[in-house]
N, C-alpha and C. Protein backbone atom coordinates (compact mmCIF):
# COMPACT_ATOMS: atom_id res chain seq x y z
N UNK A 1 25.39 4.31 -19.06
CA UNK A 1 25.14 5.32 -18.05
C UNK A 1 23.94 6.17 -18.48
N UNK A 2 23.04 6.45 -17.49
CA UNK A 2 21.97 7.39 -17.45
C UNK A 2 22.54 8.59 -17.45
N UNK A 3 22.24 9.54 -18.85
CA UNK A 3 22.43 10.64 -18.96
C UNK A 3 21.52 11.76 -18.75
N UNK A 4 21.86 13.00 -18.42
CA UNK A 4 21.27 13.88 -17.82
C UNK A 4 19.76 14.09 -18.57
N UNK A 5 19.77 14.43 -19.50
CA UNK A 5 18.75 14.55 -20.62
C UNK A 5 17.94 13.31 -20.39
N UNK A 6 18.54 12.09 -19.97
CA UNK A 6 17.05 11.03 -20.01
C UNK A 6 16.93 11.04 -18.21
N UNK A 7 17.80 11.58 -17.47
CA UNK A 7 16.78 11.65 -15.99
C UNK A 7 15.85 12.60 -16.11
N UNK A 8 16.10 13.70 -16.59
CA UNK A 8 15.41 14.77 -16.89
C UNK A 8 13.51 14.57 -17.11
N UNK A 9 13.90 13.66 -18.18
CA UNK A 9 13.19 12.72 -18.91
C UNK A 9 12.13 12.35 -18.31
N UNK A 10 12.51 11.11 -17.53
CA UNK A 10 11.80 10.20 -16.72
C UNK A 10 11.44 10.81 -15.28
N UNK A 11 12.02 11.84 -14.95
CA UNK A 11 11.61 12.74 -13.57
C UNK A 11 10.40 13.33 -14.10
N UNK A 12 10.31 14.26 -15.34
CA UNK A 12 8.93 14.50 -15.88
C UNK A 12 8.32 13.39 -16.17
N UNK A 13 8.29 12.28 -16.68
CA UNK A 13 7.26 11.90 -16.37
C UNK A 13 6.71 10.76 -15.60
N UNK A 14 7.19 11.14 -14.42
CA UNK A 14 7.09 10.67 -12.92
C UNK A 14 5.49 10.97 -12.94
N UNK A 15 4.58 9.87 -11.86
CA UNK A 15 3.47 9.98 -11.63
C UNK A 15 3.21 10.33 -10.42
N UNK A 16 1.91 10.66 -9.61
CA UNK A 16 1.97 10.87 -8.51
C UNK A 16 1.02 9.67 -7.90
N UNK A 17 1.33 9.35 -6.82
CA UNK A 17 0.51 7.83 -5.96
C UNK A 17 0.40 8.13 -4.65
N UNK A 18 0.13 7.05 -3.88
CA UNK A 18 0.27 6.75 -2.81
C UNK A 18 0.69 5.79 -1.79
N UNK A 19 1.68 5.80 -1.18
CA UNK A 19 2.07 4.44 -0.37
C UNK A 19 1.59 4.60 1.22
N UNK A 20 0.78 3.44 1.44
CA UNK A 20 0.57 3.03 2.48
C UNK A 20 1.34 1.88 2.93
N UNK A 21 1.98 2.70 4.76
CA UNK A 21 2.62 1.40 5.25
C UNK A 21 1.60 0.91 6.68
N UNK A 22 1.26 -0.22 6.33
CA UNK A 22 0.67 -0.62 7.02
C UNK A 22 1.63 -1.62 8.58
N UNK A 23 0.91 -0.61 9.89
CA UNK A 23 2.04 -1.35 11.17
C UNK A 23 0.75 -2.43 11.87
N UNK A 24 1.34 -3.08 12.78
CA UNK A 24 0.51 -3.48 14.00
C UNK A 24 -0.49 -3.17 14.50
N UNK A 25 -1.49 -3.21 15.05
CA UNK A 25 -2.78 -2.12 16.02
C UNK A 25 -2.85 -2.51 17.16
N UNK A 26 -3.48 -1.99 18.07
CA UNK A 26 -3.17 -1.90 19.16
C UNK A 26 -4.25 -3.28 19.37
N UNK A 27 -5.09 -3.96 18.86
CA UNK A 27 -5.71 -5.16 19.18
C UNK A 27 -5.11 -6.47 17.96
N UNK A 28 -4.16 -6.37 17.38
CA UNK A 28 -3.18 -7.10 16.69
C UNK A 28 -3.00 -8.87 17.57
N UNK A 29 -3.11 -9.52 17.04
CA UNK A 29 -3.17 -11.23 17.81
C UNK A 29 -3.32 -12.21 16.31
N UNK A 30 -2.14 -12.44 15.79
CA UNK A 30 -1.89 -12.83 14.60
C UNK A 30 -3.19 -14.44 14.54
N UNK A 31 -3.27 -15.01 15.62
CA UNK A 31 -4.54 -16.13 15.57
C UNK A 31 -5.81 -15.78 15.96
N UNK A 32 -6.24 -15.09 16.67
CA UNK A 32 -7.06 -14.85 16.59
C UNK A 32 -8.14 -13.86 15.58
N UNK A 33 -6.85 -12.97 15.22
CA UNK A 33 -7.26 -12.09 14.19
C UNK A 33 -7.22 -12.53 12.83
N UNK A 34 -6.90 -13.62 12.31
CA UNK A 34 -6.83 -14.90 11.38
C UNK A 34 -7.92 -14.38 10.18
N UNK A 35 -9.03 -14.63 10.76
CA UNK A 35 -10.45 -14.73 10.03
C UNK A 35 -10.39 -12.73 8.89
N UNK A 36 -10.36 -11.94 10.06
CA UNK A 36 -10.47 -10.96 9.57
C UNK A 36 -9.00 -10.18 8.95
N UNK A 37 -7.76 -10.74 9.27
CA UNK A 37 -6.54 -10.77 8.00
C UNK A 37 -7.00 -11.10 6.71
N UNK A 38 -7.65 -12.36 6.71
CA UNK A 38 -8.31 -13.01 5.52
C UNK A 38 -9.07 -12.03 4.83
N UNK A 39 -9.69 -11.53 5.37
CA UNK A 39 -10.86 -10.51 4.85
C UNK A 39 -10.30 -9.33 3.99
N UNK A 40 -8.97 -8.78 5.02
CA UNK A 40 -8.27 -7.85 4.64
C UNK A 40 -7.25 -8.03 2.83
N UNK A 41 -6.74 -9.12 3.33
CA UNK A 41 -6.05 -9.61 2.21
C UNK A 41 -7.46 -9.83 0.53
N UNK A 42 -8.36 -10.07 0.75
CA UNK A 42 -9.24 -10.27 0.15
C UNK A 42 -9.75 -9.19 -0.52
N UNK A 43 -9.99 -8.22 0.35
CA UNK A 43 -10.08 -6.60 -0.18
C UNK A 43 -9.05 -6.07 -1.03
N UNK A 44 -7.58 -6.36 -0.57
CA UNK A 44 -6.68 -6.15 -1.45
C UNK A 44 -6.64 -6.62 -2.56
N UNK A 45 -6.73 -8.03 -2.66
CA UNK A 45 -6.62 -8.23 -4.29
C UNK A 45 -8.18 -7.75 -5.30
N UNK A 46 -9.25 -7.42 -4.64
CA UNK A 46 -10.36 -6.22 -5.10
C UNK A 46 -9.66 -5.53 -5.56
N UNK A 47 -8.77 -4.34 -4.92
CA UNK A 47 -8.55 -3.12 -5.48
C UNK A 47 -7.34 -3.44 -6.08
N UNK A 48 -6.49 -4.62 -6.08
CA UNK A 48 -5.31 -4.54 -6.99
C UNK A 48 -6.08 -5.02 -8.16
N UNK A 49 -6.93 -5.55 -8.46
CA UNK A 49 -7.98 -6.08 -9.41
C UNK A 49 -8.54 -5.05 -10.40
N UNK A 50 -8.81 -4.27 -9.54
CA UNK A 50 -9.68 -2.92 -10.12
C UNK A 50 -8.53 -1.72 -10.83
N UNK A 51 -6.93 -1.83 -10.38
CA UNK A 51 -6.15 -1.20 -10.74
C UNK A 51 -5.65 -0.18 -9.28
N UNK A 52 -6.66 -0.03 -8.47
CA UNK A 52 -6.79 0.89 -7.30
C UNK A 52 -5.29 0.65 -6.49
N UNK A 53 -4.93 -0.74 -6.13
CA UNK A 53 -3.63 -1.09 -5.50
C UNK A 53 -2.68 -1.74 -6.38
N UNK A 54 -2.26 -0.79 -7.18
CA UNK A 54 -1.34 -2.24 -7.95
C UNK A 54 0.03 -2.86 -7.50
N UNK A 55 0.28 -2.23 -6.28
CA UNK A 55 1.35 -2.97 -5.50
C UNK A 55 1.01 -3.18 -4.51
N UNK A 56 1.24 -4.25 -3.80
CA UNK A 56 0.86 -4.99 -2.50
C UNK A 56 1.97 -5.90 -2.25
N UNK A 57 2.93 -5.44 -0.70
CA UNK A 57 3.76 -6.21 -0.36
C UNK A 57 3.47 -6.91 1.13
N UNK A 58 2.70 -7.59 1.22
CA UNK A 58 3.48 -7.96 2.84
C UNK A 58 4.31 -7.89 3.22
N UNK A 59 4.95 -7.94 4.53
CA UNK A 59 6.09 -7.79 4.90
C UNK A 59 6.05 -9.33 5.83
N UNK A 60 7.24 -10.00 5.34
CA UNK A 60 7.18 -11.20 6.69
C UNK A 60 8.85 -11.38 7.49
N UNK A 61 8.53 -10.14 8.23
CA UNK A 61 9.74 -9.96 9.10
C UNK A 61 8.97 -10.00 10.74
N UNK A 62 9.88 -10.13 11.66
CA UNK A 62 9.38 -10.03 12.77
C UNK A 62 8.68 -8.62 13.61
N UNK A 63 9.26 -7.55 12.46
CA UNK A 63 8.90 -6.10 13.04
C UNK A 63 7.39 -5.51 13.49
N UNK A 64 7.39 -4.46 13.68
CA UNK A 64 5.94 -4.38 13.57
C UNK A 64 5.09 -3.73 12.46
N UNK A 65 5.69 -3.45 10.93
CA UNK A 65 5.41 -3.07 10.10
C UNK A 65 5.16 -4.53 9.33
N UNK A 66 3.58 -4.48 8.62
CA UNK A 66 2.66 -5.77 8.31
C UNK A 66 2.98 -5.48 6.74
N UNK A 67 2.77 -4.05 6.12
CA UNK A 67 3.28 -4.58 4.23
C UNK A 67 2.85 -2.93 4.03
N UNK A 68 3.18 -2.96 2.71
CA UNK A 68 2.90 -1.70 2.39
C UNK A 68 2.20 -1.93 0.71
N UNK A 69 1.75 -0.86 0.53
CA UNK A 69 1.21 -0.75 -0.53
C UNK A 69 1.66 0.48 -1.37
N UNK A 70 0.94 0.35 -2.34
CA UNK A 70 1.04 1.60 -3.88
C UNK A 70 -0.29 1.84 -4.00
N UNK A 71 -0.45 3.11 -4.00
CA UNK A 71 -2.21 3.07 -4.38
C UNK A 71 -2.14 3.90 -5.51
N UNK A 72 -2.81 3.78 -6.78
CA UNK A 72 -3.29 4.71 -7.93
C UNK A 72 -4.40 5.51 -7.56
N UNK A 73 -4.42 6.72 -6.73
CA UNK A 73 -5.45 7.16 -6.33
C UNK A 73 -4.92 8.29 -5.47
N UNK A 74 -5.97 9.56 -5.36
CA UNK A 74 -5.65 10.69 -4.34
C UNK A 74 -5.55 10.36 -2.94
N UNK A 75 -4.67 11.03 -2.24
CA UNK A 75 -4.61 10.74 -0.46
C UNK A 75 -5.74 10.87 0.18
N UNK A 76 -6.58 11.51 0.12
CA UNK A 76 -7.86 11.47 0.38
C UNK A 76 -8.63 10.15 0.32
N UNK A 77 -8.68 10.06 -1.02
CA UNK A 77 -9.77 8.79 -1.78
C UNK A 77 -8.87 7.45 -0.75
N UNK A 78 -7.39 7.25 -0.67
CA UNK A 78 -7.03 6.32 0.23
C UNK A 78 -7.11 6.31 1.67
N UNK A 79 -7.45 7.49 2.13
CA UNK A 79 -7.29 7.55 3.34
C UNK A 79 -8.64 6.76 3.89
N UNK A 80 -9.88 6.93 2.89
CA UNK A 80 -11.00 6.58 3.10
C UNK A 80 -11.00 4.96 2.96
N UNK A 81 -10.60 4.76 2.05
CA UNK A 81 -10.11 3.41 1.28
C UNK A 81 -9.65 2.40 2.80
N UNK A 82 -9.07 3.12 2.98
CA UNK A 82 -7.88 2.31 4.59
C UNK A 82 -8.90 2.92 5.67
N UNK A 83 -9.48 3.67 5.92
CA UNK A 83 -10.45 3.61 7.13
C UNK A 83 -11.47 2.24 7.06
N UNK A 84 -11.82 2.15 5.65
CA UNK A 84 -12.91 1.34 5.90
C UNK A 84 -12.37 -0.35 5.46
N UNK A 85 -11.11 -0.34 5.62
CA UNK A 85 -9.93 -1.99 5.75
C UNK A 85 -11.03 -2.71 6.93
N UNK A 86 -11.12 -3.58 6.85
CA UNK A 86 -11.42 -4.58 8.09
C UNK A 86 -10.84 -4.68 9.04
N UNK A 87 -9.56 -4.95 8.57
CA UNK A 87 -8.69 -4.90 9.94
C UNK A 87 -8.22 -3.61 10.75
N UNK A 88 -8.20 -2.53 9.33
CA UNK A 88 -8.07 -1.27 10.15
C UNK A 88 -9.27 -0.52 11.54
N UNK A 89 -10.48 -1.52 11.14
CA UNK A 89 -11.47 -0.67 11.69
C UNK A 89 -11.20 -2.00 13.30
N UNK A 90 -10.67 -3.00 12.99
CA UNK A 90 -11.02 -4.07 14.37
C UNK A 90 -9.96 -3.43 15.02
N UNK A 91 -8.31 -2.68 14.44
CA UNK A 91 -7.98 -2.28 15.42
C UNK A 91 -6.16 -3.32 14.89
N UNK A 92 -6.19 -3.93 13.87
CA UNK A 92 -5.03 -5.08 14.07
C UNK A 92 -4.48 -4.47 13.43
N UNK A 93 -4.56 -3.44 12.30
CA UNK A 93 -4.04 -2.75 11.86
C UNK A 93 -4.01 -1.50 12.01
N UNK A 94 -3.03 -0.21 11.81
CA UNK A 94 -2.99 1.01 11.68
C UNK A 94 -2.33 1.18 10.67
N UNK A 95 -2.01 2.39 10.34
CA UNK A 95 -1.28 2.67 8.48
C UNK A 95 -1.18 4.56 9.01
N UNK A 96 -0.11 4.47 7.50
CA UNK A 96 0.26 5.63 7.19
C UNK A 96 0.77 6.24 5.53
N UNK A 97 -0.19 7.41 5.64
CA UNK A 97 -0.32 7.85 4.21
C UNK A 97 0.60 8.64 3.64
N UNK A 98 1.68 8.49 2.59
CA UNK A 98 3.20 9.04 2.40
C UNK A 98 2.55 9.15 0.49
N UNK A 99 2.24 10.43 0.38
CA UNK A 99 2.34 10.48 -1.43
C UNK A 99 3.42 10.54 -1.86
N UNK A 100 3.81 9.88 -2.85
CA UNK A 100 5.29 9.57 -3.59
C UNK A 100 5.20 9.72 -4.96
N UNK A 101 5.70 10.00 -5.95
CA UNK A 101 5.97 9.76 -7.27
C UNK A 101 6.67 8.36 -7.54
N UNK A 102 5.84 7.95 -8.35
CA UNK A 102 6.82 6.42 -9.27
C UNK A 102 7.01 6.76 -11.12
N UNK A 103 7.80 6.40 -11.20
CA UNK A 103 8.62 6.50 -12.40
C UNK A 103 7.76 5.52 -13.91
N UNK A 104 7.60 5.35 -14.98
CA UNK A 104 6.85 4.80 -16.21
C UNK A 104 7.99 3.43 -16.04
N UNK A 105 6.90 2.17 -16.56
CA UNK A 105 8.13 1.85 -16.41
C UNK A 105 8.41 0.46 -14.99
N UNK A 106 8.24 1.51 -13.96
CA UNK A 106 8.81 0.93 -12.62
C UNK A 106 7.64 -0.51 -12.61
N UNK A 107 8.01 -1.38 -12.27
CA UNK A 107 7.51 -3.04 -11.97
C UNK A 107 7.90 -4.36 -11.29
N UNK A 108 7.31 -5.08 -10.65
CA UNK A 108 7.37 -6.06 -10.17
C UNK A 108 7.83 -7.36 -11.12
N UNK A 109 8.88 -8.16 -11.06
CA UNK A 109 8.97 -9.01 -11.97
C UNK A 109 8.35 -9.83 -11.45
């Protein structure tokens, strides 16, 4: 059992980030928009490369939420980051900027 003294712990030294959830856009057409998904996805592994995104999930459900991300970076610096997405600017995508704390530690197996 996690005792008080080590949540304590690991709540200090919680980091601060950013998650972007990326939905649908209002010009969204999963074939036609093909070429420039590609583009998008391409940019992502750039900045998961660079350290900038180090989490990147798609989502492959039928909803209208496309994946979300983790960004190592100020809400600002991402907000800019996601204006200038490819797909955000054609319109197939939209997003939303939620700062969160993640924990030392926390990972993808």
């Amino acid at each position: 059992m996690v005792s008080d003294a080590e949540m304590r712990e690991r709540i200090a030294a919680a980091r601060s980030y950013v998650l972007v959830l990326l939905y649908v856009g209002p010009n969204y057409d999963p074939e036609r928009s093909r070429p420039i998904i590609w583009e998008h996805g391409r940019r992502n592994m750039q900045l998961n490369d660079e350290g900038i995104l180090p989490i990147v999930c798609p989502a492959n459900d039928d909803s209208t939420l496309c994946g979300m991300g983790i960004f190592d970076a100020e809400p600002d610096r991402v907000a800019e980051i996601m204006d200038g997405d490819p797909g955000v600017q054609a319109g197939i995508f939209t997003y939303e900027i939620h700062p969160c704390r993640g924990f030392p530690g926390s990972t993808l197996p």
